[in-house]
PDB file of N, CA and C in Angstrom:
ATOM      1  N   UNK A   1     -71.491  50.214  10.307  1.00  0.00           N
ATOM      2  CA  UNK A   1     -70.668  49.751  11.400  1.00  0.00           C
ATOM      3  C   UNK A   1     -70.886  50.688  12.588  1.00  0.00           C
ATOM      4  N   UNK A   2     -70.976  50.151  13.450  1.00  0.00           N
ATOM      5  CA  UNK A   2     -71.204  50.965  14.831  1.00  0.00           C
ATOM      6  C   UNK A   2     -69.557  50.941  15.621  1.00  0.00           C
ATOM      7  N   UNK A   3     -69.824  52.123  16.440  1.00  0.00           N
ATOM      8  CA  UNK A   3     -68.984  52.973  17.102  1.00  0.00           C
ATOM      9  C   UNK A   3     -67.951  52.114  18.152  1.00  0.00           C
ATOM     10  N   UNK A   4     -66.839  51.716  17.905  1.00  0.00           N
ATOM     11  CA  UNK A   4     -65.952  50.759  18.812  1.00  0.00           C
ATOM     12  C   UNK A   4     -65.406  51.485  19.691  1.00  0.00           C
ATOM     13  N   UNK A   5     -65.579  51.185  20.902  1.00  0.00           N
ATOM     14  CA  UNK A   5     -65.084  51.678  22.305  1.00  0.00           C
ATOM     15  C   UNK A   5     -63.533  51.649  22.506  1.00  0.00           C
ATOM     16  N   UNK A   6     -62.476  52.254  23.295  1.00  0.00           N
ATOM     17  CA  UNK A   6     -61.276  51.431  23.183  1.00  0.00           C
ATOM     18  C   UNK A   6     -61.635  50.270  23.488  1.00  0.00           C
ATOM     19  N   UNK A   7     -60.569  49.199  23.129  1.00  0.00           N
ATOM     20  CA  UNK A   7     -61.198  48.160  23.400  1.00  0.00           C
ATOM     21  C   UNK A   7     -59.662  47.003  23.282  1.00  0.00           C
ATOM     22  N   UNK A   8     -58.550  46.461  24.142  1.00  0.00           N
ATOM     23  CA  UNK A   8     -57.668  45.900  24.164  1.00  0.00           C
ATOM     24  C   UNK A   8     -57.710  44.770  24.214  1.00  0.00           C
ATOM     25  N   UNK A   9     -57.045  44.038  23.180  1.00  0.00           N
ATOM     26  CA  UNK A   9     -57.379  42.342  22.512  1.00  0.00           C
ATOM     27  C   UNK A   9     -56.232  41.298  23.078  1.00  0.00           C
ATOM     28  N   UNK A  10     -56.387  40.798  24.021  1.00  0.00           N
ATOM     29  CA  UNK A  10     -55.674  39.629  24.436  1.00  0.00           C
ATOM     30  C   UNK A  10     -55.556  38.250  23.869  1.00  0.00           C
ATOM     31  N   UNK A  11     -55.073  38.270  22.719  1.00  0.00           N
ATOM     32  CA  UNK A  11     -54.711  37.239  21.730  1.00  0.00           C
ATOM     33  C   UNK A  11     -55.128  35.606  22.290  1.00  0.00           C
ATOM     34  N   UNK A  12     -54.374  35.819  23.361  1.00  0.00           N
ATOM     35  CA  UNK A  12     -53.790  34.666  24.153  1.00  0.00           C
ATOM     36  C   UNK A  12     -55.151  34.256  24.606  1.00  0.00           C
ATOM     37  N   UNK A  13     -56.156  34.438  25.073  1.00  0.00           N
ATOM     38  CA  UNK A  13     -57.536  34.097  25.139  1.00  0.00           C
ATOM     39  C   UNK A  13     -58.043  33.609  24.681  1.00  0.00           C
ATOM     40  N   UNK A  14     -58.245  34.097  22.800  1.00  0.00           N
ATOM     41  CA  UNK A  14     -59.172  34.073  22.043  1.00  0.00           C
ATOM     42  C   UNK A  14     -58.814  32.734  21.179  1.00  0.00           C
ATOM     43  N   UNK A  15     -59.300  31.897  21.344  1.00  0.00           N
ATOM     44  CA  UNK A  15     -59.204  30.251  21.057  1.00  0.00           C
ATOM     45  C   UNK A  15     -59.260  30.187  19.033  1.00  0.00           C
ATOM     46  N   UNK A  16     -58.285  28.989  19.106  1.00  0.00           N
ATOM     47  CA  UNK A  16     -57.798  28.892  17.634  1.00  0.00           C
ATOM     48  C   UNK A  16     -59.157  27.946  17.347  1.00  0.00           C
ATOM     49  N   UNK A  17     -59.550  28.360  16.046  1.00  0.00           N
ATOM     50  CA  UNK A  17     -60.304  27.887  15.228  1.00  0.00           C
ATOM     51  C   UNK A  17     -59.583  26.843  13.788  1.00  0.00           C
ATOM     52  N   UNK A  18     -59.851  25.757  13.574  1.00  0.00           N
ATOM     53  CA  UNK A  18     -59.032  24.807  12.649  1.00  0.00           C
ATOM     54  C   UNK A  18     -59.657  24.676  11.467  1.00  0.00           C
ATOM     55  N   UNK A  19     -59.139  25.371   9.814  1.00  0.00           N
ATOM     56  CA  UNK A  19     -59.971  25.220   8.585  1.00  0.00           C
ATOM     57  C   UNK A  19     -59.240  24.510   8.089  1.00  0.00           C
ATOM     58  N   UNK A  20     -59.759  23.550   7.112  1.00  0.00           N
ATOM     59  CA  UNK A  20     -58.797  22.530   6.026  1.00  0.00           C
ATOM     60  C   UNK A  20     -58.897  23.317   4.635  1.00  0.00           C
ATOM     61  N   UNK A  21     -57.891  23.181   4.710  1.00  0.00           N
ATOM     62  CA  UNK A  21     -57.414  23.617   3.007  1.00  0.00           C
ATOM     63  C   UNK A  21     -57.730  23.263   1.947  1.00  0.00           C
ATOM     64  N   UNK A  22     -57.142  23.069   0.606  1.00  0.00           N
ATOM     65  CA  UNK A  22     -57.253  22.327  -0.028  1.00  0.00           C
ATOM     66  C   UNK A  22     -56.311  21.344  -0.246  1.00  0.00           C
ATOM     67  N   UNK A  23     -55.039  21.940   0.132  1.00  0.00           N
ATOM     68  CA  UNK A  23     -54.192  21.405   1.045  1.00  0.00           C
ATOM     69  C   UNK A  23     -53.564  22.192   2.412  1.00  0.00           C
ATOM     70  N   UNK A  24     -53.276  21.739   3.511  1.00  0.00           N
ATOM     71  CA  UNK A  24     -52.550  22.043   4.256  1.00  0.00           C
ATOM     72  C   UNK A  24     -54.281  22.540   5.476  1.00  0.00           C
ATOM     73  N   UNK A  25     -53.743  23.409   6.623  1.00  0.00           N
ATOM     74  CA  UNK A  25     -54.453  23.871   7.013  1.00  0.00           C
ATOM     75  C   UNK A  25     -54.118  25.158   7.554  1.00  0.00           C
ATOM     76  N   UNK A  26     -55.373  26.104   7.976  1.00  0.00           N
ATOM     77  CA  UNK A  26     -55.286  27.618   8.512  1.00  0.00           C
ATOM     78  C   UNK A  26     -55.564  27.246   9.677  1.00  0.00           C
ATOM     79  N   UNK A  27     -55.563  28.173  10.644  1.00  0.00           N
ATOM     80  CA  UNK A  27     -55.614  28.195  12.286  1.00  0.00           C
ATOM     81  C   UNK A  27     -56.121  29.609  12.498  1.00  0.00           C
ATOM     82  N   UNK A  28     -57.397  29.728  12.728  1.00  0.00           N
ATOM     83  CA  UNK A  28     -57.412  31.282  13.111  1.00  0.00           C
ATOM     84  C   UNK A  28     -58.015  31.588  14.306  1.00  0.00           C
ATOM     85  N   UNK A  29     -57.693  32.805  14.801  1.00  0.00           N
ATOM     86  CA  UNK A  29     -58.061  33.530  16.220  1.00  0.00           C
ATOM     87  C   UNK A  29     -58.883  34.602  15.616  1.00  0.00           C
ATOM     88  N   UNK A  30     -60.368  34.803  15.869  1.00  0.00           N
ATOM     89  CA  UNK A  30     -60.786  35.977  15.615  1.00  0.00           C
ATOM     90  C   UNK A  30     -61.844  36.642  16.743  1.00  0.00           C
ATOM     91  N   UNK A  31     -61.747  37.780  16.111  1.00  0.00           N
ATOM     92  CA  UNK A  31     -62.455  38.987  16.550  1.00  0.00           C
ATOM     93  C   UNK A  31     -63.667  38.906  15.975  1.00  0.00           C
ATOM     94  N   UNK A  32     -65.189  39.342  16.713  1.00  0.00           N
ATOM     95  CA  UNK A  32     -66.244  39.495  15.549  1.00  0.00           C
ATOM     96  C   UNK A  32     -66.563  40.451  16.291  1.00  0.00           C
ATOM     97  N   UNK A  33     -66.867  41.706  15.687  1.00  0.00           N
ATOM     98  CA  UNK A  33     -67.286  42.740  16.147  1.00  0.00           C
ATOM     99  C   UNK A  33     -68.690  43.348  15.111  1.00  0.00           C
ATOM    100  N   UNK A  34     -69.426  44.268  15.391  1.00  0.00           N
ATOM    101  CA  UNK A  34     -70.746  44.323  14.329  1.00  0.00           C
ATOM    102  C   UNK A  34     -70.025  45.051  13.343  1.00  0.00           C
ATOM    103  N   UNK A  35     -69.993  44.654  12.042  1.00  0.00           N
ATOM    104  CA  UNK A  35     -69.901  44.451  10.780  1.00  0.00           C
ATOM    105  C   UNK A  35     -67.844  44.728  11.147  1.00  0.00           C
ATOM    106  N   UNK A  36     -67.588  43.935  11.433  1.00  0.00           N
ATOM    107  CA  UNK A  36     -65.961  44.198  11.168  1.00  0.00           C
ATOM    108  C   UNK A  36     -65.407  42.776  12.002  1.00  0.00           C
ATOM    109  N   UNK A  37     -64.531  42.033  11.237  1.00  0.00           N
ATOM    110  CA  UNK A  37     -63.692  41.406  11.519  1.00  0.00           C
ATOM    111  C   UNK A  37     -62.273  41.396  11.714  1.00  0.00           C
ATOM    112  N   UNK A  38     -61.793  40.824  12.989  1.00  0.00           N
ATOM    113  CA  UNK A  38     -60.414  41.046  12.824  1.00  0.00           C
ATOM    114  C   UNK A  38     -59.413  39.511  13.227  1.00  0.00           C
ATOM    115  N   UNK A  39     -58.892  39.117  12.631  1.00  0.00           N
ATOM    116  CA  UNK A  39     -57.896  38.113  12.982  1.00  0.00           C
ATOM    117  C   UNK A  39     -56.641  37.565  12.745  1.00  0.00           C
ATOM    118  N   UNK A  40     -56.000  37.042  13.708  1.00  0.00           N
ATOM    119  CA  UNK A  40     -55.094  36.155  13.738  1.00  0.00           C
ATOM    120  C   UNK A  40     -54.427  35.003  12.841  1.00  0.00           C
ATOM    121  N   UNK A  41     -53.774  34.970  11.694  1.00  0.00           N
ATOM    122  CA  UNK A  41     -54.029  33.624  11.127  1.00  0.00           C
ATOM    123  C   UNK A  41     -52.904  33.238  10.775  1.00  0.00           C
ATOM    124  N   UNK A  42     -52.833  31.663  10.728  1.00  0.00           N
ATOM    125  CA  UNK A  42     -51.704  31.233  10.562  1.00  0.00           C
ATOM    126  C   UNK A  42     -52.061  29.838   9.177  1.00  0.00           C
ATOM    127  N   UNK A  43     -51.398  29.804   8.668  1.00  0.00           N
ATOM    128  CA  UNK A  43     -51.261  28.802   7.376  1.00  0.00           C
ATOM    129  C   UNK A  43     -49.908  27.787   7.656  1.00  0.00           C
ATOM    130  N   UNK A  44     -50.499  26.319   7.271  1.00  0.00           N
ATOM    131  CA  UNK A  44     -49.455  25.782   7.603  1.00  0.00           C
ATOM    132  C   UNK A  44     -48.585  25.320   6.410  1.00  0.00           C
ATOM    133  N   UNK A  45     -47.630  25.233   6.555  1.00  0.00           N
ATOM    134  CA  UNK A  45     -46.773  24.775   5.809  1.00  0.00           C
ATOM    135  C   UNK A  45     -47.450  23.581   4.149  1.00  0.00           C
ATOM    136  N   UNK A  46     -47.465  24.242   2.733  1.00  0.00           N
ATOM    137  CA  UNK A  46     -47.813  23.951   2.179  1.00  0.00           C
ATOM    138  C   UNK A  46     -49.367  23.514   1.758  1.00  0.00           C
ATOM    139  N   UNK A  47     -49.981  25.436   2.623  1.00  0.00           N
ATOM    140  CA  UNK A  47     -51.006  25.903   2.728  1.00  0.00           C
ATOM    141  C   UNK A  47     -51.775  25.852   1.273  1.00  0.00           C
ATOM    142  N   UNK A  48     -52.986  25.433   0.561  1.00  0.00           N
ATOM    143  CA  UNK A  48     -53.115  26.253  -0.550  1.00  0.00           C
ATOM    144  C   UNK A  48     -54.618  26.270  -0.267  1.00  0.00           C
ATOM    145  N   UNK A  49     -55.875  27.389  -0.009  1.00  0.00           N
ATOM    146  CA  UNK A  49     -57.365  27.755   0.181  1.00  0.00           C
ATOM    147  C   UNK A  49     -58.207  26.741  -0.488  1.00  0.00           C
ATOM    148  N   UNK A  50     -58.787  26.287   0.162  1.00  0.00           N
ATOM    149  CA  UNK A  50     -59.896  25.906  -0.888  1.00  0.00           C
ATOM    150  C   UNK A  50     -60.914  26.458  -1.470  1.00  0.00           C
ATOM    151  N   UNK A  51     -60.896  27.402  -2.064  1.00  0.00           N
ATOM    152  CA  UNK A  51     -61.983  28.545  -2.515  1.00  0.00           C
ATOM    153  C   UNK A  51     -61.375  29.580  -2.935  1.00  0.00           C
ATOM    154  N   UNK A  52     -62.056  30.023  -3.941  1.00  0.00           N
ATOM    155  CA  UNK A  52     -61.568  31.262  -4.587  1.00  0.00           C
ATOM    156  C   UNK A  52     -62.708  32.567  -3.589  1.00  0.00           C
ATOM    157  N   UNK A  53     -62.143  33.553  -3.267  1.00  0.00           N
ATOM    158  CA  UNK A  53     -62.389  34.291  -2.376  1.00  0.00           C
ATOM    159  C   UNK A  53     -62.869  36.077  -2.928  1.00  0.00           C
ATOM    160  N   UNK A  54     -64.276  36.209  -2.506  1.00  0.00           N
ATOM    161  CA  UNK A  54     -64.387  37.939  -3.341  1.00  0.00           C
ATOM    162  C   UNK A  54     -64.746  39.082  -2.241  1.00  0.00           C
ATOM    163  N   UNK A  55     -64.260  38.100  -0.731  1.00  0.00           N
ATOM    164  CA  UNK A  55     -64.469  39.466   0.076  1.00  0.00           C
ATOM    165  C   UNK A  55     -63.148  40.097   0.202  1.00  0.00           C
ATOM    166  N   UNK A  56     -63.535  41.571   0.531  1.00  0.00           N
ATOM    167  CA  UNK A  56     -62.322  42.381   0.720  1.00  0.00           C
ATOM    168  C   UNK A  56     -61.739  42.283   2.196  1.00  0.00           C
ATOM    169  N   UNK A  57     -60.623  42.554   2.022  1.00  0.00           N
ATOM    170  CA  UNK A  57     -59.897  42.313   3.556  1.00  0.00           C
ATOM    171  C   UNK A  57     -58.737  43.511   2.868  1.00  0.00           C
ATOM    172  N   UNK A  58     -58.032  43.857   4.901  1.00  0.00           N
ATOM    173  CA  UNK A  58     -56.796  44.654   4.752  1.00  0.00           C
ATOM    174  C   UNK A  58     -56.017  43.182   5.328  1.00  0.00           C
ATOM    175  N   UNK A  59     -54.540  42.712   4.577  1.00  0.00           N
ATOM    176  CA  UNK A  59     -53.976  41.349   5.120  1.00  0.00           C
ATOM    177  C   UNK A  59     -52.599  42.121   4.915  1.00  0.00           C
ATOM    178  N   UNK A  60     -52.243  41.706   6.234  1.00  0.00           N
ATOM    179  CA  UNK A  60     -51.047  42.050   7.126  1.00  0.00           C
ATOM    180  C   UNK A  60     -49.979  40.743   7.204  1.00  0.00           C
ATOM    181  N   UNK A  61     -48.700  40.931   6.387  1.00  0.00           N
ATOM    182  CA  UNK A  61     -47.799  39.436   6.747  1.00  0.00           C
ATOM    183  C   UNK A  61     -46.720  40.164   8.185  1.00  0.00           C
ATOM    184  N   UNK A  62     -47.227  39.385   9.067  1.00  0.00           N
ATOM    185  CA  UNK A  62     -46.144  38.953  10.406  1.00  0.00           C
ATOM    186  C   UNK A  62     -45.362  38.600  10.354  1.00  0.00           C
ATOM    187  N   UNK A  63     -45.639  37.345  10.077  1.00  0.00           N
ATOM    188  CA  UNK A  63     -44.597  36.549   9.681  1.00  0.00           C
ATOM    189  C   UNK A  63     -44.329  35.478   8.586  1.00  0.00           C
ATOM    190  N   UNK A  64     -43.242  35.549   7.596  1.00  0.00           N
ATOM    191  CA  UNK A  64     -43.052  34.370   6.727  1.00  0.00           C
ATOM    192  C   UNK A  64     -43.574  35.259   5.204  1.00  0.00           C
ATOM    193  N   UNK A  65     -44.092  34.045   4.244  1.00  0.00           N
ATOM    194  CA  UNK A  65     -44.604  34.353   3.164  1.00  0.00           C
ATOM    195  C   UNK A  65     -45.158  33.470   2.397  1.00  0.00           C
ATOM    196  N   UNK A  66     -46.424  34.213   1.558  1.00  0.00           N
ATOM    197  CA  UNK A  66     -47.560  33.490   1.197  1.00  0.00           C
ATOM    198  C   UNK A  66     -47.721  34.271  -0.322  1.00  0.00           C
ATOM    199  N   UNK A  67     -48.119  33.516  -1.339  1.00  0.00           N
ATOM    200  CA  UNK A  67     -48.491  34.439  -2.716  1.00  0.00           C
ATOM    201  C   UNK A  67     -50.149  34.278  -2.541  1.00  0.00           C
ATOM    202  N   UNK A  68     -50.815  35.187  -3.117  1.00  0.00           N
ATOM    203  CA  UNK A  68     -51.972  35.235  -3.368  1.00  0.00           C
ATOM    204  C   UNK A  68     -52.079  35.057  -4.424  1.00  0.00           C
ATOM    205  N   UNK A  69     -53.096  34.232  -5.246  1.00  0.00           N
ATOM    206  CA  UNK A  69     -53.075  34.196  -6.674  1.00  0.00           C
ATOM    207  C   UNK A  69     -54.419  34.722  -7.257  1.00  0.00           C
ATOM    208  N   UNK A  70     -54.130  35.733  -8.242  1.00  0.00           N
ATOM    209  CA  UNK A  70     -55.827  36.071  -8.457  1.00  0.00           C
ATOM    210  C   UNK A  70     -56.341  35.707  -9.749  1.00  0.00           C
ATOM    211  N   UNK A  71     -57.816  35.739  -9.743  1.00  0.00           N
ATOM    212  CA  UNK A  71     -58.411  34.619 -11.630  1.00  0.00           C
ATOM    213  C   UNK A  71     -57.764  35.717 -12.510  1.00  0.00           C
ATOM    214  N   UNK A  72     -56.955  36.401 -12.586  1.00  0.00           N
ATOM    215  CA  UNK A  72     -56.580  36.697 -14.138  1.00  0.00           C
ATOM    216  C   UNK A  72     -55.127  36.145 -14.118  1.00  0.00           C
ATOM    217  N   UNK A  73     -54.641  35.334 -13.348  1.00  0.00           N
ATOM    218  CA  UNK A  73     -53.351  34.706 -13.542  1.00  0.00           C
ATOM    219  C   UNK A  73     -52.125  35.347 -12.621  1.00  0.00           C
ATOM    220  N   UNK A  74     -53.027  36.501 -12.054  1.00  0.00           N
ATOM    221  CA  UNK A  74     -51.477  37.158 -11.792  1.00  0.00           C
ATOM    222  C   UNK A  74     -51.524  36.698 -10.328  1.00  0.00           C
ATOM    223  N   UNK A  75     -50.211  36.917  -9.829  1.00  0.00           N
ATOM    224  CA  UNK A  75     -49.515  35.998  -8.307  1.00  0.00           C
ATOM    225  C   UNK A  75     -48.600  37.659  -7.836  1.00  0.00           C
ATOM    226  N   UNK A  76     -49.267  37.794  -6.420  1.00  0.00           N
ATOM    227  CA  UNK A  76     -48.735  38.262  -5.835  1.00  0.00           C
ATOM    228  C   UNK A  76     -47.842  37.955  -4.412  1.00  0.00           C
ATOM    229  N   UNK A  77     -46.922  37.913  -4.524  1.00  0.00           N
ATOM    230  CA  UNK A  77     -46.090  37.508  -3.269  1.00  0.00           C
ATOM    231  C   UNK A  77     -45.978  38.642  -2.426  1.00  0.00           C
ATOM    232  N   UNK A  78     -46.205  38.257  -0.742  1.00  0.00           N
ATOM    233  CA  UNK A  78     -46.392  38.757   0.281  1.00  0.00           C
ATOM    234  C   UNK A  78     -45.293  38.868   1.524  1.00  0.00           C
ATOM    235  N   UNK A  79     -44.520  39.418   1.864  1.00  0.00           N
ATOM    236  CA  UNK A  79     -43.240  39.001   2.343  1.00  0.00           C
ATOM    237  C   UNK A  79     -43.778  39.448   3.798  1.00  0.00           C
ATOM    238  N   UNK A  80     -42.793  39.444   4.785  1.00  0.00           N
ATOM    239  CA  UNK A  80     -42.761  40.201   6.363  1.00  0.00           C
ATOM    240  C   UNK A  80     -43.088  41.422   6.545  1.00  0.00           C
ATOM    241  N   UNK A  81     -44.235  42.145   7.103  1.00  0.00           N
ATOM    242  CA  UNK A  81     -43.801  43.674   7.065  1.00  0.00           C
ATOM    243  C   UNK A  81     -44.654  44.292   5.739  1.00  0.00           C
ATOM    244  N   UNK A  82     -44.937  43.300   4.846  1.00  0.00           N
ATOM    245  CA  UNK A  82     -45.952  43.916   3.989  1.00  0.00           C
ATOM    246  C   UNK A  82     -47.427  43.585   3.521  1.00  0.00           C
ATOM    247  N   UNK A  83     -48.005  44.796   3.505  1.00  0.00           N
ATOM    248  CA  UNK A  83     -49.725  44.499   3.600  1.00  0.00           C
ATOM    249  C   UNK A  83     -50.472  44.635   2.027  1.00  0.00           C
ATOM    250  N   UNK A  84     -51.716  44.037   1.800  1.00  0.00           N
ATOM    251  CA  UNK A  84     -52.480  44.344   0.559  1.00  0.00           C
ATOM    252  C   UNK A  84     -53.856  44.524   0.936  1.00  0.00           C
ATOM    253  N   UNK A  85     -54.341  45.364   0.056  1.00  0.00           N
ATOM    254  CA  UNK A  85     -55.880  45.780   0.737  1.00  0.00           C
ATOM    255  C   UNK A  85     -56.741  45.290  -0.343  1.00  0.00           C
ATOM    256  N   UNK A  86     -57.997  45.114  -0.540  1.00  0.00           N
ATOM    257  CA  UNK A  86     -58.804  44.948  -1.494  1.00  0.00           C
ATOM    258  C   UNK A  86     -60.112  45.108  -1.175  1.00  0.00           C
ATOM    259  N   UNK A  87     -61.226  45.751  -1.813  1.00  0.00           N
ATOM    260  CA  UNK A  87     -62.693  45.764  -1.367  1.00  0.00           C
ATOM    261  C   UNK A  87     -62.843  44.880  -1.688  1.00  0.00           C
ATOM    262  N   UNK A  88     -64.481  44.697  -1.418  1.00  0.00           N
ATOM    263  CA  UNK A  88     -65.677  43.427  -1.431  1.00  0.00           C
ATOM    264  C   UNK A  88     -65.781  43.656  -3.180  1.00  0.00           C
ATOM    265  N   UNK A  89     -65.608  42.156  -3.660  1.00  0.00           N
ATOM    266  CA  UNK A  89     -66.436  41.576  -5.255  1.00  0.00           C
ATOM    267  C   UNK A  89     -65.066  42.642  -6.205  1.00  0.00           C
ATOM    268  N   UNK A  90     -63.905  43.469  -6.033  1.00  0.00           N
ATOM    269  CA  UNK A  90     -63.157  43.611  -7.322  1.00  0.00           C
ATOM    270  C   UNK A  90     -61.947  42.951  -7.148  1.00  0.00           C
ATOM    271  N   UNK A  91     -61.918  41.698  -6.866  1.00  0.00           N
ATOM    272  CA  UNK A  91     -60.900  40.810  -6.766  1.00  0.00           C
ATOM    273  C   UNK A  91     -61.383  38.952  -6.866  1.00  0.00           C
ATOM    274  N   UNK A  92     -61.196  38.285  -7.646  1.00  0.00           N
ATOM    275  CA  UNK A  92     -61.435  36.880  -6.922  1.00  0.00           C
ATOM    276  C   UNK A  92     -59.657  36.350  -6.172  1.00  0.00           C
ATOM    277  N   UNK A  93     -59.501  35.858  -5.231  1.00  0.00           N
ATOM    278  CA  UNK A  93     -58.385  35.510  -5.029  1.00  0.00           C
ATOM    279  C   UNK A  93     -57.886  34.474  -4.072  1.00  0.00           C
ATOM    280  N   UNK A  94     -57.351  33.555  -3.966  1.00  0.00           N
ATOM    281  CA  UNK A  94     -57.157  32.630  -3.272  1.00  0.00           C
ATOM    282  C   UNK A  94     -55.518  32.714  -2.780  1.00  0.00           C
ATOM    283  N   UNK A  95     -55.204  32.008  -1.588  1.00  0.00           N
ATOM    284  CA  UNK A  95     -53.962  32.104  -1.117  1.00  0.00           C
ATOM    285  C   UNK A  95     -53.170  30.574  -1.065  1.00  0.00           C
ATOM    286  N   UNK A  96     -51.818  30.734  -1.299  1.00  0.00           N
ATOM    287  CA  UNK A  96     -50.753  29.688  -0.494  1.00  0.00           C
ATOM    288  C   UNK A  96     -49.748  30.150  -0.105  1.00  0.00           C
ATOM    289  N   UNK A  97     -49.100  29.004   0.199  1.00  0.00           N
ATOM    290  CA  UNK A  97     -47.355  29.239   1.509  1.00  0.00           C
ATOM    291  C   UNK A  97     -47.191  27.692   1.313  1.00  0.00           C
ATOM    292  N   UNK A  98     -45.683  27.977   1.040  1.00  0.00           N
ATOM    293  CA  UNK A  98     -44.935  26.793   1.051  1.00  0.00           C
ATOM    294  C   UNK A  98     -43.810  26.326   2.198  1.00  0.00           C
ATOM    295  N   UNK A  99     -44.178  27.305   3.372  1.00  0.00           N
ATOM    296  CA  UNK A  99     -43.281  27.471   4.262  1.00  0.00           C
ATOM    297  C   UNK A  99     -43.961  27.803   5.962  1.00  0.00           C
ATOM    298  N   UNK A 100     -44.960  28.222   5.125  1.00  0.00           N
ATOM    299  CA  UNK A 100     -46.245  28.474   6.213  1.00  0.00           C
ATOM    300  C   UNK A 100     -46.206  30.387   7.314  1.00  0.00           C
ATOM    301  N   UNK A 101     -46.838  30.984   7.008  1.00  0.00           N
ATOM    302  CA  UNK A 101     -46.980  31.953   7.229  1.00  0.00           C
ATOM    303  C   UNK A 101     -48.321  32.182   8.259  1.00  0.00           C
ATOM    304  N   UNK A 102     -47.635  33.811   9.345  1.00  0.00           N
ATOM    305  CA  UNK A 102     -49.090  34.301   9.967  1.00  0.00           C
ATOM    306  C   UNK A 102     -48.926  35.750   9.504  1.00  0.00           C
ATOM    307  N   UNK A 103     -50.172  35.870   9.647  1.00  0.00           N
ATOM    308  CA  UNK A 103     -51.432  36.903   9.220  1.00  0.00           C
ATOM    309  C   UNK A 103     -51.981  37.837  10.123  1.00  0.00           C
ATOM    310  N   UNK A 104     -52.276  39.059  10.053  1.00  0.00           N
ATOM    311  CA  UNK A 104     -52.786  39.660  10.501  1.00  0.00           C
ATOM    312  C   UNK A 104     -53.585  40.690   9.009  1.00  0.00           C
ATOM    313  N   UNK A 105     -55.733  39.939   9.753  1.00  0.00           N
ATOM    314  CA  UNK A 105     -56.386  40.571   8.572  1.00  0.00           C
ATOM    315  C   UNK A 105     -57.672  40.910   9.042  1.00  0.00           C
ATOM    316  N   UNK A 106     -58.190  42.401   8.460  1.00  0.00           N
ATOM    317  CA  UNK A 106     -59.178  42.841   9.051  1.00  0.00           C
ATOM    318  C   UNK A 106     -59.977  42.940   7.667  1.00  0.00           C
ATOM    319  N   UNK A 107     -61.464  42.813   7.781  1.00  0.00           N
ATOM    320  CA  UNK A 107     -62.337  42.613   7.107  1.00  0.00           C
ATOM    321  C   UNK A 107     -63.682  43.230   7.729  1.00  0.00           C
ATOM    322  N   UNK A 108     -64.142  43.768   6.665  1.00  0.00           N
ATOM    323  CA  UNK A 108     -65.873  43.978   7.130  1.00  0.00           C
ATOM    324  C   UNK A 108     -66.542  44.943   6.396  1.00  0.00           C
ATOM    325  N   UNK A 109     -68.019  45.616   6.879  1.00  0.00           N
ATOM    326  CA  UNK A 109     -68.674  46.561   5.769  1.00  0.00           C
ATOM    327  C   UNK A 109     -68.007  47.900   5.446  1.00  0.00           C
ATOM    328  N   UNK A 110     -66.811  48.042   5.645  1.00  0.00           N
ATOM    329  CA  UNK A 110     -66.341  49.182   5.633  1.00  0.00           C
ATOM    330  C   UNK A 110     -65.790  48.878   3.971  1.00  0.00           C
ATOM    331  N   UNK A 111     -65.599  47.397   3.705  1.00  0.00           N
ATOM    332  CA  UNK A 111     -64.500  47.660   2.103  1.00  0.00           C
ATOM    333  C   UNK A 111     -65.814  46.967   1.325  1.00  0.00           C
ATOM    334  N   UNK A 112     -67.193  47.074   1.268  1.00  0.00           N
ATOM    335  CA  UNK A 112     -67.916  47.026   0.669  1.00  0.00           C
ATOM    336  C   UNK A 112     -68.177  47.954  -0.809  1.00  0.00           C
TER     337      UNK A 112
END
């Protein structure tokens, strides 16, 4: 990863992107910077991924709440105010919200 300048992110700019779920849909605003991602995300109401997921991310709840569910069965619930980290490939994990939640999640070669 190369050397980030200060560098101040005006949300309000950076145009929503629309993913379908497996049900429901995500909405995200992102950042692409060389090897690091950062974004905005919002899940809508009776959100659930379509894909089971093995990159690592740091995921930040803003607002609301979402469980993550990972392949050995276990479900973690995510409330306001609290974050989970995970590297790249020691997790498979997919997300929902039954109420619809946003996100704040950074990703890239750093949790390799």
């Amino acid at each position: 990863m190369s050397q980030i300048p200060f560098k101040k992110i005006d949300w309000s700019s950076i145009q929503k992107t629309e993913h379908t779920g497996e049900l429901g849909t995500s909405f995200w605003k992102t950042l692409q910077l060389e090897g690091l991602r950062i974004r905005c995300v919002e899940y809508s109401k009776g959100y659930l991924a379509d894909h089971w997921c093995q990159k690592g991310h740091i995921v930040h709840c803003v607002e609301g709440e979402f469980i993550t569910e990972l392949d050995n069965g276990e479900f973690i619930k995510l409330s306001k105010g609290e974050t989970y980290v995970v590297s790249d490939e020691l997790s498979s994990h997919r997300s929902r919200t039954e109420e619809g939640v946003k996100l704040f999640i950074v990703d890239g070669d750093f949790l390799k």
